[in-house]
Each structure stands twice: as structure tokens, then as C-alpha cells.
Protein backbone atom coordinates (compact mmCIF):
# COMPACT_ATOMS: atom_id res chain seq x y z
CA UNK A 1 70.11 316.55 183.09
CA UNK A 2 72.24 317.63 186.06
CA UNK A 3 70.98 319.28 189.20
CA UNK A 4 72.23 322.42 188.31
CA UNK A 5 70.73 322.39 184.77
CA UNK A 6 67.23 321.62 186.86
CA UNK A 7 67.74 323.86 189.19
CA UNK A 8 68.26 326.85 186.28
CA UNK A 9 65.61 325.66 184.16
CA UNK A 10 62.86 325.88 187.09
CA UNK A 11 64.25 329.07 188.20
CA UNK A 12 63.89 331.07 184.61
CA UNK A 13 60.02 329.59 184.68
CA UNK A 14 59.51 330.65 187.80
CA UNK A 15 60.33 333.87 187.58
CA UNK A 16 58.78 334.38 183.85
CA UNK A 17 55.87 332.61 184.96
CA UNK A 18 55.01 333.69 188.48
CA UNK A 19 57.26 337.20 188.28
CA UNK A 20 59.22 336.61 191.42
CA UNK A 21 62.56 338.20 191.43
CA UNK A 22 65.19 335.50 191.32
CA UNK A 23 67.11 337.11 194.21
CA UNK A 24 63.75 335.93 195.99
CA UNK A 25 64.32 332.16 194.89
CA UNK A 26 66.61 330.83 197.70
CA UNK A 27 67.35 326.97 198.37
CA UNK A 28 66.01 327.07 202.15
CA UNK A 29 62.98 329.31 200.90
CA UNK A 30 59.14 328.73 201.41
CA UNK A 31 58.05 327.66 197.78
CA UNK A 32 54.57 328.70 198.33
CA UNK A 33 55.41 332.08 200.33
CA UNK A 34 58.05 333.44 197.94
CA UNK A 35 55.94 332.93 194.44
CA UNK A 36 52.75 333.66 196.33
CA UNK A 37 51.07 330.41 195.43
CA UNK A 38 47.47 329.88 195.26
CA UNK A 39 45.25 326.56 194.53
CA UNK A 40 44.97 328.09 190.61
CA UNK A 41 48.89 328.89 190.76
CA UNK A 42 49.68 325.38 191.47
CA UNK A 43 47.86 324.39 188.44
CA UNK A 44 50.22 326.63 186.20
CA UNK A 45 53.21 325.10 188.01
CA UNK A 46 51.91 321.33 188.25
CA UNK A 47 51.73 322.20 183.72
CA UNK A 48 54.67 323.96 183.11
CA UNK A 49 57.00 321.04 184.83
CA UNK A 50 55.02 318.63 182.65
CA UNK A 51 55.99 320.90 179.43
CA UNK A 52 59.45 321.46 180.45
CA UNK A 53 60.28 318.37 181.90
CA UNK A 54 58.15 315.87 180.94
CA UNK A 55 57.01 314.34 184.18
CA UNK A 56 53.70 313.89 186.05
CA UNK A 57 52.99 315.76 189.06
CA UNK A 58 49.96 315.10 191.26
CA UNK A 59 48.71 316.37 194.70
CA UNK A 60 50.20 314.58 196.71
CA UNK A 61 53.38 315.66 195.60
CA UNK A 62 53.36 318.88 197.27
CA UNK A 63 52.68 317.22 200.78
CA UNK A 64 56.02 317.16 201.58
CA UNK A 65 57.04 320.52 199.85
CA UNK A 66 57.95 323.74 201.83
CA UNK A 67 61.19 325.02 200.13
CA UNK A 68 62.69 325.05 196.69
CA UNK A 69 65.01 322.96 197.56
CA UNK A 70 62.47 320.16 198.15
CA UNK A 71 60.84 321.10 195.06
CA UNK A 72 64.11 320.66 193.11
CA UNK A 73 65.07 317.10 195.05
CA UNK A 74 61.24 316.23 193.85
CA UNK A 75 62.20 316.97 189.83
CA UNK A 76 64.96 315.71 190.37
CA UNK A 77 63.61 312.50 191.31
CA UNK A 78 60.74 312.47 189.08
CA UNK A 79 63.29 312.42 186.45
CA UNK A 80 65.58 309.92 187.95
CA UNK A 81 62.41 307.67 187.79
CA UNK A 82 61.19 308.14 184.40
CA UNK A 83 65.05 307.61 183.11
């Protein structure tokens, strides 16, 4: 899987899931700000990456997570590793 096709795929569960409007869902902006995240939201996020991609996300994680692009470079990563 490609960037791009990662960068789609958590963009249409992101906005089915958390009902942001994908206009909202900019590289360079705040993850947590933009879908509204709260300590129960990140639950639903943390399981539907593991459903869709098949990858393990844990707490710490998220340390280093402010914008979607970080988020994506994580997946992306995640993936790269369990290749």
C-alpha cells in the first residue's frame, strides 16, 4: 500500500467515523483539534486502524502526534514494519 492509498483510506474513516468534513482534514492540521478527539475517541481510532490496517497501536504512539500528517508517516511506518 502506497502513501496515497493510506492517506485515502484513513481519510474516508475519519470522516464516516468521527463526521469531520474532509475539507477539515489538512496535512499540517491538529489531529486531535480537527476530529475533536477525546480519551474515548482515541479508543475508536486506536480500533478502526487495527481493522483496516492491521497494525497495533498503543499510547505511546500518539506522543509524538499533532497533525495528520504525523499520523499518516506513523501508519505508514507501522506498516513498513509489519511488511
Amino acid at each position: 500500500m502506497n502513501k496515497e492509498e493510506i492517506i485515502h483510506k484513513i481519510n474516508g474513516f475519519l470522516i464516516e467515523e468521527f463526521e469531520v468534513d474532509g475539507d477539515d482534514i489538512q496535512p499540517e492540521a491538529n489531529l486531535k483539534e480537527t476530529l475533536g478527539l477525546d480519551s474515548l475517541d482515541y479508543v475508536d481510532l486506536v480500533v478502526s486502524i487495527e481493522s483496516n490496517f492491521g497494525v497495533k497501536l498503543v499510547e505511546v504512539d500518539f506522543i509524538e502526534i499533532a497533525s495528520f500528517q504525523s499520523f499518516y508517516d506513523l501508519i505508514e511506518n507501522k506498516l513498513k514494519l509489519k511488511a
